[in-house]
Protein backbone atom coordinates (compact mmCIF):
# COMPACT_ATOMS: atom_id res chain seq x y z
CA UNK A 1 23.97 4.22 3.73
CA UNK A 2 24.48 2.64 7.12
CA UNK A 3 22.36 -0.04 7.61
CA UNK A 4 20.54 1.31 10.63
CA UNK A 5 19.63 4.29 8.34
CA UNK A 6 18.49 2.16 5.80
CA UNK A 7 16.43 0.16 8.22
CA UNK A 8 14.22 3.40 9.66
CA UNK A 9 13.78 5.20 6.17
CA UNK A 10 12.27 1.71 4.91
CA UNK A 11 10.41 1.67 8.43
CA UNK A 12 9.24 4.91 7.92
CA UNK A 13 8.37 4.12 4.37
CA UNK A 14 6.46 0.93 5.26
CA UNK A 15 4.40 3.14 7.73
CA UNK A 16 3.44 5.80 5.48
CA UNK A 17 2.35 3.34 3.00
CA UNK A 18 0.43 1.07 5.57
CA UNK A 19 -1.09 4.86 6.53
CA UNK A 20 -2.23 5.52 2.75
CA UNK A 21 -3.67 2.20 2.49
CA UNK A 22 -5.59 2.68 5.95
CA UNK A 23 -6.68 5.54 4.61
CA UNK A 24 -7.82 4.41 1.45
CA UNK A 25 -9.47 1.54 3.03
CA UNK A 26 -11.47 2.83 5.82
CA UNK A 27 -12.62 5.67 2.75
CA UNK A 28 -14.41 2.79 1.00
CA UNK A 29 -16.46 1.72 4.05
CA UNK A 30 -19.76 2.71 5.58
CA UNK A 31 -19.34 4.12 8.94
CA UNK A 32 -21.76 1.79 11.33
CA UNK A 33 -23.57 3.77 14.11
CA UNK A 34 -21.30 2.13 16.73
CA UNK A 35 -18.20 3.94 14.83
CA UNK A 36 -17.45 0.28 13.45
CA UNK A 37 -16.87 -0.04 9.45
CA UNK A 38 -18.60 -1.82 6.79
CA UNK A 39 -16.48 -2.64 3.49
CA UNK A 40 -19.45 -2.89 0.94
CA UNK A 41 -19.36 -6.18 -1.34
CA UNK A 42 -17.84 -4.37 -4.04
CA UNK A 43 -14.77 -4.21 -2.83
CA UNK A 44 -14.50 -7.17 -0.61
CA UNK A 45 -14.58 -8.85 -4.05
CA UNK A 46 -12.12 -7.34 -6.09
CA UNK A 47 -9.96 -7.33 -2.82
CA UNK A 48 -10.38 -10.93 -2.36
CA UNK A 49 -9.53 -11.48 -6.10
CA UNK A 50 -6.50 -9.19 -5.98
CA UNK A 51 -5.52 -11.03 -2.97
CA UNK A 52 -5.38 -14.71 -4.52
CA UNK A 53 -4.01 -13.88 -8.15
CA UNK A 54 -0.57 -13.42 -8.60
CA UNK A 55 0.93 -10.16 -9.52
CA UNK A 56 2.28 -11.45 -12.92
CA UNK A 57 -1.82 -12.40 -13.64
CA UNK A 58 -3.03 -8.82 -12.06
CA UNK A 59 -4.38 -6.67 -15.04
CA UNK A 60 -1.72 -4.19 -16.32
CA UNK A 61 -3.40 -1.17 -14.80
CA UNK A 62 -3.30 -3.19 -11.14
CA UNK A 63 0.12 -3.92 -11.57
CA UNK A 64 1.28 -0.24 -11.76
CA UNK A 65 0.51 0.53 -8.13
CA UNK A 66 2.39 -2.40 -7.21
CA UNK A 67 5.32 -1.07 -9.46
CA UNK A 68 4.66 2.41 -7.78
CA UNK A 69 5.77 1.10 -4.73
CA UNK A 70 8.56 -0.78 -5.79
CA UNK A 71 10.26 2.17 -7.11
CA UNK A 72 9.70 4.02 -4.17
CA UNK A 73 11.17 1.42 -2.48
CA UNK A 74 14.19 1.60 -5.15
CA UNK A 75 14.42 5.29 -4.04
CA UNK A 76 15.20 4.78 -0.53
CA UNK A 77 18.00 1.95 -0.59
CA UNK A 78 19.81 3.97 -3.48
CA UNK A 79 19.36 7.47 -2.47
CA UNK A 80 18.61 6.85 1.56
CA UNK A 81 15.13 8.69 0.78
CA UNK A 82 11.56 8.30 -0.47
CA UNK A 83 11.74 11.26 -2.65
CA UNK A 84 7.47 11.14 -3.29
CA UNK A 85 7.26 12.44 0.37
């Protein structure tokens, strides 16, 4: 794959999965009457924790969204596609 190619499928890739966490995200919150969002403690929490352990020390159920990814990722460079589109 030409590496222009490879550079907008992993583009588009890194869009679609910054879109699905968006959307995951702002699901979690409380909508404020100003159209603002709240992200209850809950998950501030386990976000904050998720952010500051490694992945190696994540629990084996948080890793496998991380691995997820990475074979999507895997997907693209090898066959020039994300093939869970």
């Amino acid at each position: 794959m030409e590496d222009n190619n490879l550079i907008e499928e992993l583009a588009n890739y890194e869009h679609n999965r910054w879109s699905r966490w968006r959307s995951h995200l702002f699901g979690k919150c409380r909508i404020n009457k100003d159209g603002s969002l709240t992200i209850p403690k809950e998950f501030v929490d386990r976000w904050n924790r998720q952010i500051n352990t490694s992945y190696f020390d994540l629990s084996v159920e948080e890793q496998k969204s991380d691995k997820e990814e990475a074979v999507r990722i895997i997907n693209i460079i090898k066959n020039g596609r994300d093939n869970n589109e």
